[in-house]
Protein backbone atom coordinates (compact mmCIF):
# COMPACT_ATOMS: atom_id res chain seq x y z
CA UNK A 1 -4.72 -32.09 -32.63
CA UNK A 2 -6.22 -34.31 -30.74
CA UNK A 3 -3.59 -33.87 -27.51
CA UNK A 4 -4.29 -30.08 -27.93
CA UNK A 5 -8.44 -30.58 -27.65
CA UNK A 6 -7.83 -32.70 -24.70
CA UNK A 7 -5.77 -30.00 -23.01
CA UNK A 8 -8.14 -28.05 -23.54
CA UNK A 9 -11.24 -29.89 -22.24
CA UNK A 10 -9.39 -30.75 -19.11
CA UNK A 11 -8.56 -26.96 -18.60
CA UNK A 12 -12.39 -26.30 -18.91
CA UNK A 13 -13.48 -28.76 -16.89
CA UNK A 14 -11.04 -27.43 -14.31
CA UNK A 15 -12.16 -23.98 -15.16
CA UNK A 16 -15.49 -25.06 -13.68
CA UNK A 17 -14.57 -26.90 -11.54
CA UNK A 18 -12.61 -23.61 -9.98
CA UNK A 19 -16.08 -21.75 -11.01
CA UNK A 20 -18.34 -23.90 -8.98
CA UNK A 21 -16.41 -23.93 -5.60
CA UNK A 22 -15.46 -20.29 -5.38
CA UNK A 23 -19.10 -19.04 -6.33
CA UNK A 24 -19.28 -21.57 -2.88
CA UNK A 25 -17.14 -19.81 -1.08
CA UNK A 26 -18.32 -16.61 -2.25
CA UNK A 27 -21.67 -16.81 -1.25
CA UNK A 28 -20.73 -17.53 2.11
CA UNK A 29 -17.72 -14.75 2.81
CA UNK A 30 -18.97 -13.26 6.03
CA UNK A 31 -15.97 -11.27 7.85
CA UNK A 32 -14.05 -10.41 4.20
CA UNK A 33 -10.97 -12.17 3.08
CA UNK A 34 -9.15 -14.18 5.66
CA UNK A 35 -12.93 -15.76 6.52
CA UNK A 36 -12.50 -16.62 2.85
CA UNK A 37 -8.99 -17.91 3.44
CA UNK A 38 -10.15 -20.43 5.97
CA UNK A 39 -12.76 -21.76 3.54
CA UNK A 40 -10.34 -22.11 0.64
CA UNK A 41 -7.71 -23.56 2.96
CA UNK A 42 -9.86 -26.24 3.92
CA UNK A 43 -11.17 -26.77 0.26
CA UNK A 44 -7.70 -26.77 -1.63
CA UNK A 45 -5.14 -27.61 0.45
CA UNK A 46 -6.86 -30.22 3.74
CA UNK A 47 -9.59 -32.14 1.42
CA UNK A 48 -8.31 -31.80 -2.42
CA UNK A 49 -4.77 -31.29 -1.96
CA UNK A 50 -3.93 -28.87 -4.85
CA UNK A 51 -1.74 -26.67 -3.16
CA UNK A 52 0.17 -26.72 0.19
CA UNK A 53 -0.21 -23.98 3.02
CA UNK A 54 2.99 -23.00 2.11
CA UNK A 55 1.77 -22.27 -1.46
CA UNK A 56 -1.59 -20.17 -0.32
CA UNK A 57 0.75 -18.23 2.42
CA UNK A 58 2.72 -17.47 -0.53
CA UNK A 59 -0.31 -16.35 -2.83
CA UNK A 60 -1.51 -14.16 0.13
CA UNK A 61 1.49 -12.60 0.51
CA UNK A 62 1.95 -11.27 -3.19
CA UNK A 63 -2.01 -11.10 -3.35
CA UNK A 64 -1.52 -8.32 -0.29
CA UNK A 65 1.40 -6.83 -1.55
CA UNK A 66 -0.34 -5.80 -4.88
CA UNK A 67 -2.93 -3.24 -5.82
CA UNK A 68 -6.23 -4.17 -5.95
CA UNK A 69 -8.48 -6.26 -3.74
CA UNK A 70 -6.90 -8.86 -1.56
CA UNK A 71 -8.91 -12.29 -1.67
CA UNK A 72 -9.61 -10.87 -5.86
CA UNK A 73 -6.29 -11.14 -6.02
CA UNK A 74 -5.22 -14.47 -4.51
CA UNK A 75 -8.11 -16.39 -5.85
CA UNK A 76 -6.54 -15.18 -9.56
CA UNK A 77 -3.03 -16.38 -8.52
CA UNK A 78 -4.67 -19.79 -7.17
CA UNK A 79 -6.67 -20.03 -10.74
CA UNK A 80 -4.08 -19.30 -12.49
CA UNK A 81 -1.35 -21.77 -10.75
CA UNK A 82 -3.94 -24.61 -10.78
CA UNK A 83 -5.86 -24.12 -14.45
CA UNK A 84 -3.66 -21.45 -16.35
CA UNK A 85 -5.65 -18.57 -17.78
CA UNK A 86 -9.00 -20.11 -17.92
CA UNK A 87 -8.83 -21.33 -14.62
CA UNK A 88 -7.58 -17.43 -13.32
CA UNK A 89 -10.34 -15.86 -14.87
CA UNK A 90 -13.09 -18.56 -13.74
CA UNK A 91 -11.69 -17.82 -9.95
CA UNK A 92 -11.79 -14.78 -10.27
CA UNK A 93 -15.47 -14.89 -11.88
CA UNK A 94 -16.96 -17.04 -9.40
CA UNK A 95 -15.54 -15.20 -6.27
CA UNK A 96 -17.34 -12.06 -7.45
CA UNK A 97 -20.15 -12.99 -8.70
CA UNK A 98 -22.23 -13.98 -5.51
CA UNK A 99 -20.94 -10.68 -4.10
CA UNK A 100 -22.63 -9.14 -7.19
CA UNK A 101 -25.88 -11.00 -6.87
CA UNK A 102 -26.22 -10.68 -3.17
CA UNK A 103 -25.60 -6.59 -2.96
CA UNK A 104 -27.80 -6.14 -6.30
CA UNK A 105 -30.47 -7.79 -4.15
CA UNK A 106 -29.94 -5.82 -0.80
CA UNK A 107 -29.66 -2.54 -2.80
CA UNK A 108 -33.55 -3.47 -4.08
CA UNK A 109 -34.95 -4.14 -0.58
CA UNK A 110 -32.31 -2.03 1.58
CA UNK A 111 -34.76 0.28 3.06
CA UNK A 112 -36.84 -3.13 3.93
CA UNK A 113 -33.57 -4.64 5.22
CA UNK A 114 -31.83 -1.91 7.56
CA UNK A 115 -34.88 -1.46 10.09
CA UNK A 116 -35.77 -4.98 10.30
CA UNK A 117 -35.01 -6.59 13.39
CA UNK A 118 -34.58 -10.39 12.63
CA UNK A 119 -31.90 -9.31 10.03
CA UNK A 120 -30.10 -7.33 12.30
CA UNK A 121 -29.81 -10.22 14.89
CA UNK A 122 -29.08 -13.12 12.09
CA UNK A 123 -26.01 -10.83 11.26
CA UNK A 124 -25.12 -10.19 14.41
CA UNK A 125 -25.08 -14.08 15.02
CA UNK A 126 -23.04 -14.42 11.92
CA UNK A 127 -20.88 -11.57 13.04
CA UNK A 128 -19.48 -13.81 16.24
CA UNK A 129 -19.48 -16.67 14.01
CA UNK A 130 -16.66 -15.46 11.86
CA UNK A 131 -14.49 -14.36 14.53
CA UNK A 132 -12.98 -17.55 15.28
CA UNK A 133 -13.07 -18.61 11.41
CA UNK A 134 -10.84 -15.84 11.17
CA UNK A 135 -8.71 -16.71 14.09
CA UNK A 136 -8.23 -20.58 12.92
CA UNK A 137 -7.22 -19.64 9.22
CA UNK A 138 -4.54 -17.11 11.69
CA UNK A 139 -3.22 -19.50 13.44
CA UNK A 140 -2.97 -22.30 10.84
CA UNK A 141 -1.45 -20.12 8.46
CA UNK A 142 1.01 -18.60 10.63
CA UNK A 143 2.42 -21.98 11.66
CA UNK A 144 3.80 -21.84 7.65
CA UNK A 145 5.60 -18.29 8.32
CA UNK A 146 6.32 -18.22 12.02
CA UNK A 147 9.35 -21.27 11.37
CA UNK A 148 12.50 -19.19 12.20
CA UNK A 149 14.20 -16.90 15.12
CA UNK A 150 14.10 -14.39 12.07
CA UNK A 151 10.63 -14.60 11.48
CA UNK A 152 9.35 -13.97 15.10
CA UNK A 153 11.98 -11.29 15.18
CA UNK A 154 10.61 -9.26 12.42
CA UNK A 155 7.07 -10.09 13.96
CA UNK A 156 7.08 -8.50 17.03
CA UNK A 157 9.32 -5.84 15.78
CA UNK A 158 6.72 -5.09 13.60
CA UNK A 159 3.88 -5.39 15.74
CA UNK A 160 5.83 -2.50 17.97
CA UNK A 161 6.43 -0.63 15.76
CA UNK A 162 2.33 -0.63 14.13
CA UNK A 163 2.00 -0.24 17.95
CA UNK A 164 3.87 2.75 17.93
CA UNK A 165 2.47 4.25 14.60
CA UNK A 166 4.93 3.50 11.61
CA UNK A 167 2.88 3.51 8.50
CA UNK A 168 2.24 -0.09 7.06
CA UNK A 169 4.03 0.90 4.01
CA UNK A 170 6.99 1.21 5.95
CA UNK A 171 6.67 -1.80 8.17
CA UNK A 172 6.43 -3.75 4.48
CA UNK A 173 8.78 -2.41 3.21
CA UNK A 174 11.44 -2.60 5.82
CA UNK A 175 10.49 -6.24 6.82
CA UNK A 176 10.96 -7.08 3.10
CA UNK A 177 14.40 -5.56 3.24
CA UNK A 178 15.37 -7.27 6.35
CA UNK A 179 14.16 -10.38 5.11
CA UNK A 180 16.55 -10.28 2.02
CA UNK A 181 19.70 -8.77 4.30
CA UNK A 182 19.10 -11.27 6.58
CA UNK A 183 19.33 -14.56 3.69
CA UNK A 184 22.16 -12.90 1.65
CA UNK A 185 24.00 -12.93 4.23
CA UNK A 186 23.00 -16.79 5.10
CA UNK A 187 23.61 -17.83 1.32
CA UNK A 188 27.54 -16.03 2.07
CA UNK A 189 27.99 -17.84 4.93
CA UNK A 190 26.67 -20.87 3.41
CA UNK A 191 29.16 -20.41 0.18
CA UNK A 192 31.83 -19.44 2.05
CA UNK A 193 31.88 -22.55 3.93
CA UNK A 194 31.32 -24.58 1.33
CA UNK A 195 34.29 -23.00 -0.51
CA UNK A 196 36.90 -23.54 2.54
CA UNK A 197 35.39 -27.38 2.75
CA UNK A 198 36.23 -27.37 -0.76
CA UNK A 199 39.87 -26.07 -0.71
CA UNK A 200 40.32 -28.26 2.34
CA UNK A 201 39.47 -31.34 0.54
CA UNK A 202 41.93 -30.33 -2.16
């Protein structure tokens, strides 16, 4: 009994903890989610060290790659892999909330805020200010998936192709599938040669 209470106060204290820094980050998630992605990047992975950039490329690839909202999403997968249920739905709670706040308060005074000039410039200001946020979580993140000949392969063949019109669906869909051609026929090789080192040893 008193292992299981502990569990559990450590899974609500990480619960808040998870509460407390995304209603952070969501307060401040100018330019949508890969602005976000920087923030939590720098939060989780350079100063607390609860996950690896390998780990959040992974979470933003399934977080994409189902319905629903992207960063929504990844912050549940992060929740959940770091604090189990609780710590999902406190993610999840405390990236939405500001969002909530925030546009509740804009909707009151949006007739106030639309013609006024000094908020028009402050988010213009905050407008430039995201670009490169978005361009550093880019880069740093795509030093985790760019790591093969394969991978720059099916980068730039995809980047023709968006070039050239293919639906995104498609582009997924077929990079997926050459993705998994492409290490099948690695693990073969692999096993085959492993089997005729074998057999040679016998």
């Amino acid at each position: 009994m008193k292992k299981e209470r502990v569990k559990k106060e450590s899974a609500l204290r990480t619960g808040i903890m998870l509460f407390l820094v995304f209603f952070k980050i969501g307060c401040f998630t100018f330019g949508g989610g890969w602005a976000i992605l920087a923030q939590m990047e720098q939060e989780f992975v350079d100063k607390r060290s609860l996950i690896t950039k390998e780990e959040l490329v992974e979470m933003v690839a399934v977080g994409k790659s189902v319905p629903g909202i992207m960063i929504t999403n990844i912050s549940m997968l992060f929740g959940y892999h770091v604090g189990g249920v609780i710590g999902g739905i406190c993610t999840v709670l405390g990236i939405t909330c500001p969002a909530i706040i925030i546009l509740s308060i804009v909707t009151m005074f949006y007739n106030s805020f639309k013609n006024n000039y000094w908020v028009m410039a402050a988010l213009t200001g905050i407008r430039a200010a995201v670009i490169p946020i978005i361009g550093s979580a880019a880069l740093s993140l795509g030093q985790e998936v760019l790591r093969t000949r394969m991978a720059f392969v099916i980068l730039g063949a995809a980047f023709a192709l968006y070039l050239l019109g293919v639906s995104n669906i498609v582009l997924v869909l077929t990079a997926a599938g050459i993705a998994l051609v492409y290490h099948a026929a690695g693990k073969r090789i692999k096993d085959d040669a492993e089997t005729i080192i074998k057999g040679e040893n016998n």
